[in-house]
Protein backbone atom coordinates (compact mmCIF):
# COMPACT_ATOMS: atom_id res chain seq x y z
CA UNK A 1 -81.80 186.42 90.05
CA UNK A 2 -78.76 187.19 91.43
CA UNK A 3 -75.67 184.35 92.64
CA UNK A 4 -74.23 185.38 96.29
CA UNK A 5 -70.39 184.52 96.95
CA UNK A 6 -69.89 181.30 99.36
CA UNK A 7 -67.19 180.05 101.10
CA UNK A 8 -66.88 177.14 102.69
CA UNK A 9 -66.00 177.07 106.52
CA UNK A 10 -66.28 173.86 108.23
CA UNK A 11 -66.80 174.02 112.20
CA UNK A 12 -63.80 172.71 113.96
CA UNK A 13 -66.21 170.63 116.09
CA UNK A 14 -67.18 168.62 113.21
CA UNK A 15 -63.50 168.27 112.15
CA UNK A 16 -62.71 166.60 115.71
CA UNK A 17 -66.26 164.31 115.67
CA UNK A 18 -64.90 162.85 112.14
CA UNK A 19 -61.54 162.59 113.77
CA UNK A 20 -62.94 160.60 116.59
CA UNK A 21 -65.40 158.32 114.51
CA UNK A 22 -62.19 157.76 112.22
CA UNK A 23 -59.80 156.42 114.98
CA UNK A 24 -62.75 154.50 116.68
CA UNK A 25 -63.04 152.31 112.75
CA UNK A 26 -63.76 149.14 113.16
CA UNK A 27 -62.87 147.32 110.58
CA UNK A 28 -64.80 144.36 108.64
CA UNK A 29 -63.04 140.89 107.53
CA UNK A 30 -62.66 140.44 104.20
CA UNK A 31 -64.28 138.33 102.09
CA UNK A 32 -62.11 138.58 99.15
CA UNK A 33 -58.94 137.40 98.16
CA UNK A 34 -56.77 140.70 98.38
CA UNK A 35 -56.75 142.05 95.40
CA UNK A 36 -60.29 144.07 95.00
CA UNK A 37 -62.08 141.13 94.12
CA UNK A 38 -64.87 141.55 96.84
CA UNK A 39 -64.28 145.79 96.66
CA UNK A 40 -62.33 147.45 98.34
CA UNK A 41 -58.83 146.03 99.51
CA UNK A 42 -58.51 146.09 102.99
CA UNK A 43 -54.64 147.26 103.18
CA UNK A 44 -55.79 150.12 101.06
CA UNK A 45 -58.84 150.83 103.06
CA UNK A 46 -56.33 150.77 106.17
CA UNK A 47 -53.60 153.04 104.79
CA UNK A 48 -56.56 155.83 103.61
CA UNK A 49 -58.29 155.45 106.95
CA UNK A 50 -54.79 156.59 108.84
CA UNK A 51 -53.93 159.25 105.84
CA UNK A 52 -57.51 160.86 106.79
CA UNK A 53 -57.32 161.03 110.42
CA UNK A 54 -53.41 161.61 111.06
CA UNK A 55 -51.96 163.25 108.13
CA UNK A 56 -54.69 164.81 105.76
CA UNK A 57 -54.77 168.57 106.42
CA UNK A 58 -58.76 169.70 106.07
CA UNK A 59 -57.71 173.11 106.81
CA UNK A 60 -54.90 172.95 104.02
CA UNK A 61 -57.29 171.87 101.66
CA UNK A 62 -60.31 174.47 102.57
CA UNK A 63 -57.99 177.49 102.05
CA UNK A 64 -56.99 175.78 98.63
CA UNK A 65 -60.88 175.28 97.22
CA UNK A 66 -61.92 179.22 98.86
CA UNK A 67 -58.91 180.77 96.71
CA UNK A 68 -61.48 180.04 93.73
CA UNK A 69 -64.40 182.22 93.35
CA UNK A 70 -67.88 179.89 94.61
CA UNK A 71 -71.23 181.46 94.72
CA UNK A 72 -74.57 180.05 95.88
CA UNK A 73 -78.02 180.95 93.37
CA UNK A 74 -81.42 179.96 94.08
CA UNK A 75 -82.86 178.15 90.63
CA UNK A 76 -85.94 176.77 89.94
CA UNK A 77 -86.66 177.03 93.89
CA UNK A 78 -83.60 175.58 95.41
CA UNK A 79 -80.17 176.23 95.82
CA UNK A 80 -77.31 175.48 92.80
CA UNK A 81 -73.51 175.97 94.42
CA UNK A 82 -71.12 176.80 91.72
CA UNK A 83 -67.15 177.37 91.28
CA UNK A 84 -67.07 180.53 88.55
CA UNK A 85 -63.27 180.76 87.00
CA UNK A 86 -63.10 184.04 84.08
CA UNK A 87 -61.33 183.32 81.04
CA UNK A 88 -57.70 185.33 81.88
CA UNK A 89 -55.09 186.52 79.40
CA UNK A 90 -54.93 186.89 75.68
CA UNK A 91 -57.28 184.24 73.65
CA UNK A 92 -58.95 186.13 70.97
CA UNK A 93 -62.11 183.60 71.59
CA UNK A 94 -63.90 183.40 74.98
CA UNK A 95 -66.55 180.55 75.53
CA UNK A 96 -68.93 180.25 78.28
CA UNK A 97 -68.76 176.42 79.27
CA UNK A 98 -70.35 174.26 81.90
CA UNK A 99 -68.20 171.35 83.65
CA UNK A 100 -70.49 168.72 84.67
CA UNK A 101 -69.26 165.97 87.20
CA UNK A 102 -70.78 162.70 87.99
CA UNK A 103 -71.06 160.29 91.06
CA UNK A 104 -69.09 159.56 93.20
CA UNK A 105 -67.98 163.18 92.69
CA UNK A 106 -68.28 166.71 92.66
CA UNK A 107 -66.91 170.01 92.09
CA UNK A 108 -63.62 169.26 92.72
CA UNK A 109 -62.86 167.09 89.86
CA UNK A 110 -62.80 169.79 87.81
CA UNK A 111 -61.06 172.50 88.97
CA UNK A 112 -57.37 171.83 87.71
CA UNK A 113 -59.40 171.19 83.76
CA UNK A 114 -61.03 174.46 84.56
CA UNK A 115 -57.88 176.24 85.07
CA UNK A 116 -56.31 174.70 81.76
CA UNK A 117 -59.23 176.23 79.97
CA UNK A 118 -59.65 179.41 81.20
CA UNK A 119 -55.97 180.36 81.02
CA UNK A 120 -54.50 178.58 78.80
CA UNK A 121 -51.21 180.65 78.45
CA UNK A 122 -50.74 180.04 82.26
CA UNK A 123 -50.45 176.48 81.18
CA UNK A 124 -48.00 176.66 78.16
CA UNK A 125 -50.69 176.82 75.55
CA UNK A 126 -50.60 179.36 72.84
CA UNK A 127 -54.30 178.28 72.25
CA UNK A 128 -56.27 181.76 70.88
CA UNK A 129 -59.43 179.61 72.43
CA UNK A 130 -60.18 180.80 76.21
CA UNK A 131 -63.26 179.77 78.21
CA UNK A 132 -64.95 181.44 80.92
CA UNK A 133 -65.75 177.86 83.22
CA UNK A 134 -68.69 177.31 85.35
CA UNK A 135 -68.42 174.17 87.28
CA UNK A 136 -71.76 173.74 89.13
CA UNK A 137 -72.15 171.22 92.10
CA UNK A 138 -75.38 169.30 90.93
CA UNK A 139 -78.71 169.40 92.71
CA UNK A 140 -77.80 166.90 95.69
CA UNK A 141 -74.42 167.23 95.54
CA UNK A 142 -72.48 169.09 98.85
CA UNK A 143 -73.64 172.13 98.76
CA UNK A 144 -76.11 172.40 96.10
CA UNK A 145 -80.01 171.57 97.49
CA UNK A 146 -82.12 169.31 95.99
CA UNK A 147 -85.51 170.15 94.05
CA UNK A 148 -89.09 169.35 95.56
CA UNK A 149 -89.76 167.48 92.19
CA UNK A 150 -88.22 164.14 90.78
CA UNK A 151 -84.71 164.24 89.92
CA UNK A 152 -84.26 163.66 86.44
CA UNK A 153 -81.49 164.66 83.99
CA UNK A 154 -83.79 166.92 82.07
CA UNK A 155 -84.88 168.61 85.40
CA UNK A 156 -80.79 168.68 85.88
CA UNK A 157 -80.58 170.44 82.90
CA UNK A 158 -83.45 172.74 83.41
CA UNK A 159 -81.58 173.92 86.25
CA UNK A 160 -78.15 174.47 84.25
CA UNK A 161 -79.82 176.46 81.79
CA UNK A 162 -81.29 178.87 84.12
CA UNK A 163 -78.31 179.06 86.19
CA UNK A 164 -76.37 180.12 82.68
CA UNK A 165 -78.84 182.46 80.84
CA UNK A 166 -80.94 183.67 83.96
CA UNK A 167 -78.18 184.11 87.11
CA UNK A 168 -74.89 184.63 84.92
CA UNK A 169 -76.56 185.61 81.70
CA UNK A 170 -75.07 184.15 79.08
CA UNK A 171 -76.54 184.50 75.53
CA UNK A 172 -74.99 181.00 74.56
CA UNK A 173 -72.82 178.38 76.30
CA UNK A 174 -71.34 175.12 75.71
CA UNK A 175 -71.30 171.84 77.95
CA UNK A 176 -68.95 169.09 78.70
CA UNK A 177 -69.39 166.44 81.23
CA UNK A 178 -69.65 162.70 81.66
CA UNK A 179 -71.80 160.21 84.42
CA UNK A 180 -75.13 162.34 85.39
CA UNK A 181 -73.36 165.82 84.62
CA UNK A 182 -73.36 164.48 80.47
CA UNK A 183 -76.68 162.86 81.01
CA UNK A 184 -77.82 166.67 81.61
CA UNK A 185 -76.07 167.49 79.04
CA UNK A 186 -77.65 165.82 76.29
CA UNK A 187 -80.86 167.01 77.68
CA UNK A 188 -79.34 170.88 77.25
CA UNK A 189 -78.72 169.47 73.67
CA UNK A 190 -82.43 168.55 73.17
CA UNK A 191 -84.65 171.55 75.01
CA UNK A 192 -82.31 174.29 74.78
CA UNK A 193 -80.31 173.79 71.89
CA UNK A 194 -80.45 177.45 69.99
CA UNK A 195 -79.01 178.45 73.18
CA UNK A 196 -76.09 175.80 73.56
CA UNK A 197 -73.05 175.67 71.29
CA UNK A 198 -72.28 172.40 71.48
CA UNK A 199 -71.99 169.33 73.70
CA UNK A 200 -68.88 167.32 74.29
CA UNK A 201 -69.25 164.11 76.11
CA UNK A 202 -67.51 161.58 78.21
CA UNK A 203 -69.90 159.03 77.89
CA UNK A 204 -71.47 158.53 74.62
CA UNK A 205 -75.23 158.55 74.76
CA UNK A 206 -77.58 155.84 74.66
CA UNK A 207 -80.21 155.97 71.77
CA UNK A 208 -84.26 155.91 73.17
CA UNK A 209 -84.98 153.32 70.84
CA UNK A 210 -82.61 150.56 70.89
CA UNK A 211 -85.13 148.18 68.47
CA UNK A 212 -83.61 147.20 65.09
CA UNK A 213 -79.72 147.57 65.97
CA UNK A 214 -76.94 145.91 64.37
CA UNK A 215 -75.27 142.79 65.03
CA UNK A 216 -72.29 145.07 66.56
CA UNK A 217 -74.17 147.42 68.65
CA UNK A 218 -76.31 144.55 70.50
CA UNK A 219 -72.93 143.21 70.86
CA UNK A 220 -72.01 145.73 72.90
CA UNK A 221 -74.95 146.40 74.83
CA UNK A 222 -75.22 142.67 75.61
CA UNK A 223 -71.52 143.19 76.66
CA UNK A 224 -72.37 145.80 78.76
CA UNK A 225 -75.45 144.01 80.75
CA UNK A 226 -72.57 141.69 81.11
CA UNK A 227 -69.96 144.36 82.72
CA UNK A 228 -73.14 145.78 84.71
CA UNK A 229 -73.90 142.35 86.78
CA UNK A 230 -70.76 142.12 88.06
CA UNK A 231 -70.22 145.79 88.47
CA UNK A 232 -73.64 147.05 89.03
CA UNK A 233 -74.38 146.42 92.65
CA UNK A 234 -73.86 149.73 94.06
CA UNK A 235 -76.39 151.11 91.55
CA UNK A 236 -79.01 148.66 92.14
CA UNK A 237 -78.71 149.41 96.20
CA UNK A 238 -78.95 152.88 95.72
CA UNK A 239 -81.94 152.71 93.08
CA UNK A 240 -84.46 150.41 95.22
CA UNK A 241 -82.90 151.07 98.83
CA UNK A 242 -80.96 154.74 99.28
CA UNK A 243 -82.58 155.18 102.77
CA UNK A 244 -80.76 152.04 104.10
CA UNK A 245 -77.40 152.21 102.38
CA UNK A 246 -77.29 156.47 103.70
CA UNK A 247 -77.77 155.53 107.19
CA UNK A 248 -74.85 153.29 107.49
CA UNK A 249 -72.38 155.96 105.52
CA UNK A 250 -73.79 159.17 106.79
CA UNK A 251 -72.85 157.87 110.25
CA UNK A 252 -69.44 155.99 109.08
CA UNK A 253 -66.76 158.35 107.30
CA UNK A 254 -64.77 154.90 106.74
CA UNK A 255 -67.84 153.06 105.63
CA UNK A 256 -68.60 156.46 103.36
CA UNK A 257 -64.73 156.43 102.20
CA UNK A 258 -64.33 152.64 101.05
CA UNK A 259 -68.25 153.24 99.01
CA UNK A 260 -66.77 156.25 97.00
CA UNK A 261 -63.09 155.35 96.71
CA UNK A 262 -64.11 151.42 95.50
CA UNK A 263 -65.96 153.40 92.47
CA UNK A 264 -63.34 155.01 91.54
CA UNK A 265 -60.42 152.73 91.69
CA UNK A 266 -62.98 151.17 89.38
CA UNK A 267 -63.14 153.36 86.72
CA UNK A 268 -60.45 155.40 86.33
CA UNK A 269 -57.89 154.72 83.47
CA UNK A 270 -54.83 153.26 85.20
CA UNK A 271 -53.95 152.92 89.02
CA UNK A 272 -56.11 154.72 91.10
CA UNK A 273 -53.03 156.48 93.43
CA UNK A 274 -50.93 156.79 90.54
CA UNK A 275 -53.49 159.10 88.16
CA UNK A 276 -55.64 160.39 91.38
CA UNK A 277 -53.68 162.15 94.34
CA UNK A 278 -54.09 160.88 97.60
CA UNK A 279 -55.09 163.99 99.30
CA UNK A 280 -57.87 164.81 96.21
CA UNK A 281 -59.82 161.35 97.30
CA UNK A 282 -59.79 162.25 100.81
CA UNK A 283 -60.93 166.22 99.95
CA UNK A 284 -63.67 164.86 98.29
CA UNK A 285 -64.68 162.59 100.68
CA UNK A 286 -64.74 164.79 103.25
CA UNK A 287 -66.99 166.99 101.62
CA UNK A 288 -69.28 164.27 101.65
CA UNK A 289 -69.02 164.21 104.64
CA UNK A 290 -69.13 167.65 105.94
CA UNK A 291 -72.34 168.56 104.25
CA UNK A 292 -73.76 164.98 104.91
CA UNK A 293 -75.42 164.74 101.09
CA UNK A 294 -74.08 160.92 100.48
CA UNK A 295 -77.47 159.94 100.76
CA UNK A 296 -79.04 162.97 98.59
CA UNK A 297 -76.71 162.18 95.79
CA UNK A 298 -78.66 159.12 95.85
CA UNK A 299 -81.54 160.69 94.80
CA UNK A 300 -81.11 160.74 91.24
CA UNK A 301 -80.67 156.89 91.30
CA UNK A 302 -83.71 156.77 92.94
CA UNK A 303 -85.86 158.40 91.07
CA UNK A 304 -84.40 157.35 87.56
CA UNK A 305 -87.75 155.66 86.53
CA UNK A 306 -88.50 159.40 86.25
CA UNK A 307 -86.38 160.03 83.43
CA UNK A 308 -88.43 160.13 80.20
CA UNK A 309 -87.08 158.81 76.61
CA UNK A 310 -84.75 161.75 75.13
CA UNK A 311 -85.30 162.90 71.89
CA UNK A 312 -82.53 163.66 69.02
CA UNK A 313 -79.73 165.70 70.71
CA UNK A 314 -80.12 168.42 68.06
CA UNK A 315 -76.73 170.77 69.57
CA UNK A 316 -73.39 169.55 67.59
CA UNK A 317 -71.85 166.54 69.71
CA UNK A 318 -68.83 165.45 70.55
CA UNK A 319 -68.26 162.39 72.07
CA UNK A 320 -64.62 162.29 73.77
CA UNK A 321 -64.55 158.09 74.58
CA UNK A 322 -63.56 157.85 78.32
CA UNK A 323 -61.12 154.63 78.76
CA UNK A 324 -63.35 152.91 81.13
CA UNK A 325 -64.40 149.04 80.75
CA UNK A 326 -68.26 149.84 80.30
CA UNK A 327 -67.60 152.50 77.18
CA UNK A 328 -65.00 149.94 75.58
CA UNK A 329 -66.06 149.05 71.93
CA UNK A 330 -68.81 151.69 72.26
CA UNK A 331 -70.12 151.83 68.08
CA UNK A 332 -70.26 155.43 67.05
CA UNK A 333 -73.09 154.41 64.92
CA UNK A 334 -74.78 153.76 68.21
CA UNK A 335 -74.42 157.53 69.04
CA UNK A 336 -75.21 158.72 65.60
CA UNK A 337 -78.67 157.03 66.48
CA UNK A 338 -78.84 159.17 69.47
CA UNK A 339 -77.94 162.54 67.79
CA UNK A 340 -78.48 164.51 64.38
CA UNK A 341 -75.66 166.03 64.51
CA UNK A 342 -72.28 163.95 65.60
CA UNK A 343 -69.42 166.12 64.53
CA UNK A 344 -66.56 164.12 66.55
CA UNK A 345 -66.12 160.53 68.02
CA UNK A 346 -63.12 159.50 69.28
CA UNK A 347 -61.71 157.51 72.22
CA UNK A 348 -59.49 159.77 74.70
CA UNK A 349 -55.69 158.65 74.68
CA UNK A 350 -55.63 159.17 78.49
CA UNK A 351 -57.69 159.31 81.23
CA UNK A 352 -61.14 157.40 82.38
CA UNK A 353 -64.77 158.23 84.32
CA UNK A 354 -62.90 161.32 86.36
CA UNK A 355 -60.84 162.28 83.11
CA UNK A 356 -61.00 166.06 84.12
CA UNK A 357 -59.04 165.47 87.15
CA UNK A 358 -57.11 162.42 85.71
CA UNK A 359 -55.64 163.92 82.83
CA UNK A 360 -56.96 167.45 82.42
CA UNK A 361 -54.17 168.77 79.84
CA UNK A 362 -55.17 165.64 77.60
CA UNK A 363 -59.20 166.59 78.44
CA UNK A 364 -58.20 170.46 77.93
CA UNK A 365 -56.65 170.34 74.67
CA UNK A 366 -59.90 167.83 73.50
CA UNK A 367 -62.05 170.37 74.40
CA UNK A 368 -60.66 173.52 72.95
CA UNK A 369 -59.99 171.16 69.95
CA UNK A 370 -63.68 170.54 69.41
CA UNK A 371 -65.46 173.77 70.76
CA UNK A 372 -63.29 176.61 69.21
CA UNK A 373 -64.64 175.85 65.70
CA UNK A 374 -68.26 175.53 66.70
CA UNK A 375 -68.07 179.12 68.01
CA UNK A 376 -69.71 182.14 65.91
C-alpha cells in the first residue's frame, strides 16, 4: 500500500455559494439571556457570521494548510487523509507519533503541536527528543472516507495501525490524542500494543467495569452524569437522530458554524477568542463545509452501541488531564483500573479539549516529557 500526495483545492464556485448562503443568514431569536446560557450568544454568532463572509480569506488559509505535506491512503477499504511532518534538525531521538483529534475537529488542531515536536530547535527547545508526526483526519472526518462497517474506536484504531506499520511502515509508534482520536488510542494500547510505545492521553479512560468503585470515583462519575444533562444534548441528537440534525447544517454554514463553535467555547480552557484564533474556527469550519462530512462525523455517535467493553490498556499510559469541566476531579485510581501500566497522571497547567491548538508549547513539552524515556 502506498499513500498518494493531496492537496486541497476548493472550487471557487463553492466559495461564492457559501458566500451567498452566508449573507442570505437568517438569524433565530434567542432564547437565552445573553450570556451562552441557551448556546451560542447571538452577538458572537453575528460578529463570526460577518468575519466568514467579508473578511476571512479561504484562499489565504488553503495556501497555508497545502505548504504541509498531506497524502491520501486507502486502509482497510476506504480512504484515511493524513498531514505527514519529518522530524527536522538535530535530536539524537526520533519517534514516530500519531496526533489524534476529536469532534468538533480535525486535522487542523494539530498542526502548530506538530511543528513543536518535530522541530523542536525551530521552536527554542534544545530537546535531543524529535518526532516524526502523523496527524491523520479520522474516518468521517473532511477528507478521510468512512468504512462500510460500524464505526467504533477499535475499528478507528484498526485503521491507525495499518496506516502506520502497513502505508508508512513504521516498526513502532506512539499515540497521543484526546475526544474519539484517544478513544482509538487506548484501543492501539490494547490490540496492538508490542507495536505501540506508549499512549499519552487527554482524556483519561473510563474503566469497562465500573462495579465495586470507591466512594470518590462514583463521586465523580455521578458528577459527571450531572455535567452531561446539562451539557449533553448535542450528543444525544447526534446518537439517536444524525440524519435530521445533518440536513439542517449541511445546508446552513451559519447553522453548521454556531453547532461547532458552541462546543468549543465550551470546552476549551479559558475564553474561546482569547486561546483559539478567530481565523482557526472559521478554517475549520469551512472545511466542514467544503467537504460536506458534518453529518459523517456523526457517524461514530451513531453507531457507539457498537463499541465493545475494552480490555486492560497494556501500552505504558500517560494521562495528560485536559482542564475541561467534565475531566475535573477525575481519580487516577479510576484510570489505574483501566490500565496495567499508568506511568504518568497529571492535570495539564494550560490548555482544555483542543489543548494541541490551545497551548501546544505547554502540550509539546508534556509529550516529549513522557515519550522520550519510553523509547528503546
Amino acid at each position: 500500500m502506498t499513500a498518494e500526495p493531496f492537496r486541497i483545492d476548493v472550487p471557487e464556485d463553492t466559495l461564492t455559494d457559501l458566500r451567498e448562503r452566508l449573507r442570505r443568514t437568517r438569524y433565530a431569536p434567542p432564547l437565552g439571556d445573553g450570556d451562552w446560557s441557551g448556546g451560542i450568544d447571538a452577538n458572537t454568532l453575528r460578529g463570526l457570521v460577518d468575519a466568514w463572509s467579508n473578511d476571512f480569506d479561504w484562499r489565504d488559509q488553503e495556501a497555508r494548510l497545502n505548504s504541509y505535506d498531506q497524502f491520501v491512503a486507502e486502509v482497510n477499504g476506504h480512504r484515511i487523509h493524513f498531514v505527514r511532518i519529518t522530524a527536522a534538525g538535530s535530536a539524537a531521538t526520533r519517534i514516530p507519533i500519531l496526533l489524534l483529534h476529536g469532534w468538533p475537529s480535525a486535522f487542523t488542531e494539530y498542526l502548530p503541536l506538530g511543528e513543536r515536536l518535530a522541530n523542536p530547535a525551530a521552536f527554542g527547545s534544545d530537546s535531543p527528543v524529535a518526532f516524526d508526526v502523523v496527524i491523520p483526519s479520522l474516518p468521517g472526518f473532511v477528507f478521510s472516507e468512512l468504512p462500510d462497517r460500524p464505526l467504533t474506536r477499535q475499528a478507528i484504531a484498526d485503521d491507525l495501525h495499518e496506516l502506520m506499520t502497513g502505508v508508512l511502515g513504521y516498526d513502532r509508534y506512539a499515540a497521543f490524542g484526546g475526544d474519539i482520536g484517544g478513544g482509538a488510542a487506548t484501543w492501539l494500547g490494547v490490540d496492538h500494543a508490542d507495536r505501540v510505545v506508549g499512549v499519552q492521553l487527554l482524556h483519561a479512560p473510563f474503566p469497562a467495569d465500573t462495579e465495586s468503585l470507591t466512594a470518590e470515583e462514583r463521586g465523580y462519575l455521578d458528577a459527571v452524569d450531572t455535567y452531561d444533562a446539562g451539557d449533553g444534548g448535542y450528543s444525544e441528537i447526534m446518537a439517536t437522530r444524525p440524519d435530521t440534525i445533518a440536513a439542517a447544517l449541511v445546508d446552513s454554514p451559519v447553522g453548521l458554524l454556531a453547532w461547532i463553535v458552541d462546543k468549543w467555547h465550551d470546552w476549551v480552557d479559558g475564553d474561546l477568542f482569547t486561546v483559539i484564533d478567530r481565523d482557526a474556527l472559521l478554517t475549520l469550519v469551512t472545511l466542514y463545509w467544503v467537504t460536506d462530512s458534518i453529518g459523517t462525523s456523526f457517524r461514530q455517535y451513531f453507531d457507539y452501541d457498537s463499541n465493545p467493553p475494552r480490555p486492560l490498556i497494556t501500552s505504558p499510559l500517560g494521562v495528560f488531564l485536559s482542564r475541561e469541566p467534565v475531566m475535573d476531579g477525575f481519580p487516577p485510581s479510576l484510570a489505574s483500573r483501566a490500565a496495567l501500566d499508568v506511568r504518568e497522571f497529571v492535570k495539564a497547567p494550560a490548555g482544555g479539549h483542543f489543548a494541541g491548538l490551545e497551548q501546544p508549547e505547554v502540550t509539546a513539552d508534556a509529550i516529549r516529557a513522557f515519550f522520550g524515556p519510553l523509547h528503546g
